[in-house]
Protein backbone atom coordinates (compact mmCIF):
# COMPACT_ATOMS: atom_id res chain seq x y z
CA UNK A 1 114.30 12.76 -91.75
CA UNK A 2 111.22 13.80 -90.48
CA UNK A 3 107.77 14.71 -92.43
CA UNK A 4 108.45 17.82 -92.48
CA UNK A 5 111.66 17.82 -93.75
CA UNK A 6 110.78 14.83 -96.56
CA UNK A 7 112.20 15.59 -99.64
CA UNK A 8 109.34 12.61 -101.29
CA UNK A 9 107.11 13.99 -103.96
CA UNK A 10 103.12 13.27 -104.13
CA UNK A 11 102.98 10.46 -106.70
CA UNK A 12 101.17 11.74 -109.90
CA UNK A 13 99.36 9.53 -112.19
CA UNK A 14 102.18 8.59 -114.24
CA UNK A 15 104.22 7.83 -111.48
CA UNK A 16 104.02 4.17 -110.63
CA UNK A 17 107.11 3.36 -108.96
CA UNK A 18 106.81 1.25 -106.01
CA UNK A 19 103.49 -0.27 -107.06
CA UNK A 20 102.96 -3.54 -107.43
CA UNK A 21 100.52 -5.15 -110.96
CA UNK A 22 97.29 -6.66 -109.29
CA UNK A 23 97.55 -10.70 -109.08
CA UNK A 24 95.80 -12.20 -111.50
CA UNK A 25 92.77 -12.58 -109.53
CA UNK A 26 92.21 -9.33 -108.77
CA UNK A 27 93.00 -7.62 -112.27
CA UNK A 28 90.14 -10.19 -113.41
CA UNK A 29 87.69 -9.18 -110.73
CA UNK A 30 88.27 -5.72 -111.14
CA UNK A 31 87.52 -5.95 -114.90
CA UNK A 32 84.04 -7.79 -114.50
CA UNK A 33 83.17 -4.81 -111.78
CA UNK A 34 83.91 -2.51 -114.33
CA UNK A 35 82.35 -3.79 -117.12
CA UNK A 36 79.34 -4.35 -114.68
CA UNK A 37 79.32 -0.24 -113.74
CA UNK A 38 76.70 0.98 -116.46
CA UNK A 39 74.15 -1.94 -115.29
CA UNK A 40 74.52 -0.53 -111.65
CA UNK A 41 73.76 3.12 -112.84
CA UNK A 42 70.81 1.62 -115.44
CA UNK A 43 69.37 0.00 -112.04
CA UNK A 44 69.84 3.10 -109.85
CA UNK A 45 68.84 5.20 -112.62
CA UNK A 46 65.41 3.60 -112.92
CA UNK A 47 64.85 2.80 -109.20
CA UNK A 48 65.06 6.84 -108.86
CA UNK A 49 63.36 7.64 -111.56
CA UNK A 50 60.59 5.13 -110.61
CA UNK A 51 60.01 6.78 -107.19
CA UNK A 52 59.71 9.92 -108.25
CA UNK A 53 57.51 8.89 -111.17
CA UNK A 54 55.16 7.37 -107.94
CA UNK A 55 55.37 10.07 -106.03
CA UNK A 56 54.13 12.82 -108.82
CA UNK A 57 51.35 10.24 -109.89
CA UNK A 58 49.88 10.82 -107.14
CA UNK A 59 49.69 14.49 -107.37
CA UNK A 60 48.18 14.03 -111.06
CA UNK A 61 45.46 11.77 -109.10
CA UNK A 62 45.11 14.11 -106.67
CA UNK A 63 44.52 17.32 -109.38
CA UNK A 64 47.19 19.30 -108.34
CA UNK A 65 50.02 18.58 -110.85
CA UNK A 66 51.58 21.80 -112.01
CA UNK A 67 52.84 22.01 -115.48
CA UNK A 68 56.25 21.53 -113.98
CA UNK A 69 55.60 18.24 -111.98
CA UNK A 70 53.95 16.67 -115.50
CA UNK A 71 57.33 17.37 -117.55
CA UNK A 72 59.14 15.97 -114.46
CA UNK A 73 56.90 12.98 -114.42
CA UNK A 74 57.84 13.45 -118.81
CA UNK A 75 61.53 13.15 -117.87
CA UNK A 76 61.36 10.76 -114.83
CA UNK A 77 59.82 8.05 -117.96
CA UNK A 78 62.44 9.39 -119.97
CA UNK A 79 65.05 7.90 -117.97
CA UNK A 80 63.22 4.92 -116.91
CA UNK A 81 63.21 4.12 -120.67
CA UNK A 82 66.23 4.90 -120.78
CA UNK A 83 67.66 2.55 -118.25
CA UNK A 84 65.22 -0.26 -119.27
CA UNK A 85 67.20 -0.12 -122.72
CA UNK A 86 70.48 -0.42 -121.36
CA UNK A 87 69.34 -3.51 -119.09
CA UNK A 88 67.14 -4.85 -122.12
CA UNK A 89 70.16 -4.48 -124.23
CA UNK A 90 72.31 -6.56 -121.11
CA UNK A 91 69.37 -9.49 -121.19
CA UNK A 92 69.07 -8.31 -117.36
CA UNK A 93 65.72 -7.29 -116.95
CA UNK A 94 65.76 -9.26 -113.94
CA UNK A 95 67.77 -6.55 -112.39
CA UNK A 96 64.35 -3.96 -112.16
CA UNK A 97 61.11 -6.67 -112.53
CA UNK A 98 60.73 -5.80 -109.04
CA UNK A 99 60.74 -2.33 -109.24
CA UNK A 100 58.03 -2.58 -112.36
C-alpha cells in the first residue's frame, strides 16, 4: 500500500495507540521542566521588561519622553514587579540579581 493509498488515520489526541508511557526517568524530568515553566517566563518576562525600561529611561533623561513612552516605562515596571513576585514567591531571586 502506498501513501497515497493508506487507509491510516492522523492520530488525534485521544488516540494513543502505539505509544509507549515515558520510563520513569523521563516522566520525572519532564515534570520538574514543567513545574519549572512559570520561573522561565518570570525571568524572560523581567529581562524584557528591564530593557525596555533602560531604553525609555533614557529618553526621559534625554527630555523627549512622550506621554506614551512614560505609561510604557508605567507598564514595563508593572511587569518587572510582576515577575519579581513570582521569583520572590519561588525563593529564586538569584535567577534576575544580575539583571537588577
Amino acid at each position: 500500500m502506498t501513501a497515497a493509498t493508506s487507509t491510516r488515520t492522523s492520530p488525534t489526541s485521544t488516540d494513543h495507540a502505539g505509544t509507549d508511557p515515558l520510563p520513569p526517568v523521563a516522566a520525572e524530568m519532564l515534570s520538574r521542566l514543567v513545574a519549572e515553566l512559570p520561573l522561565v517566563r518570570a525571568v524572560a518576562q523581567y529581562e524584557t521588561a528591564a530593557m525596555h525600561a533602560v531604553q525609555l529611561a533614557a529618553l526621559a533623561e534625554a527630555d523627549k519622553m512622550t506621554d506614551l513612552d512614560a505609561d510604557s516605562l508605567a507598564a514595563a515596571e508593572d511587569v518587572m514587579a510582576a515577575a519579581r513576585a513570582v521569583l520572590a514567591d519561588a525563593g529564586r531571586l538569584d535567577l534576575i540579581e544580575a539583571v537588577r
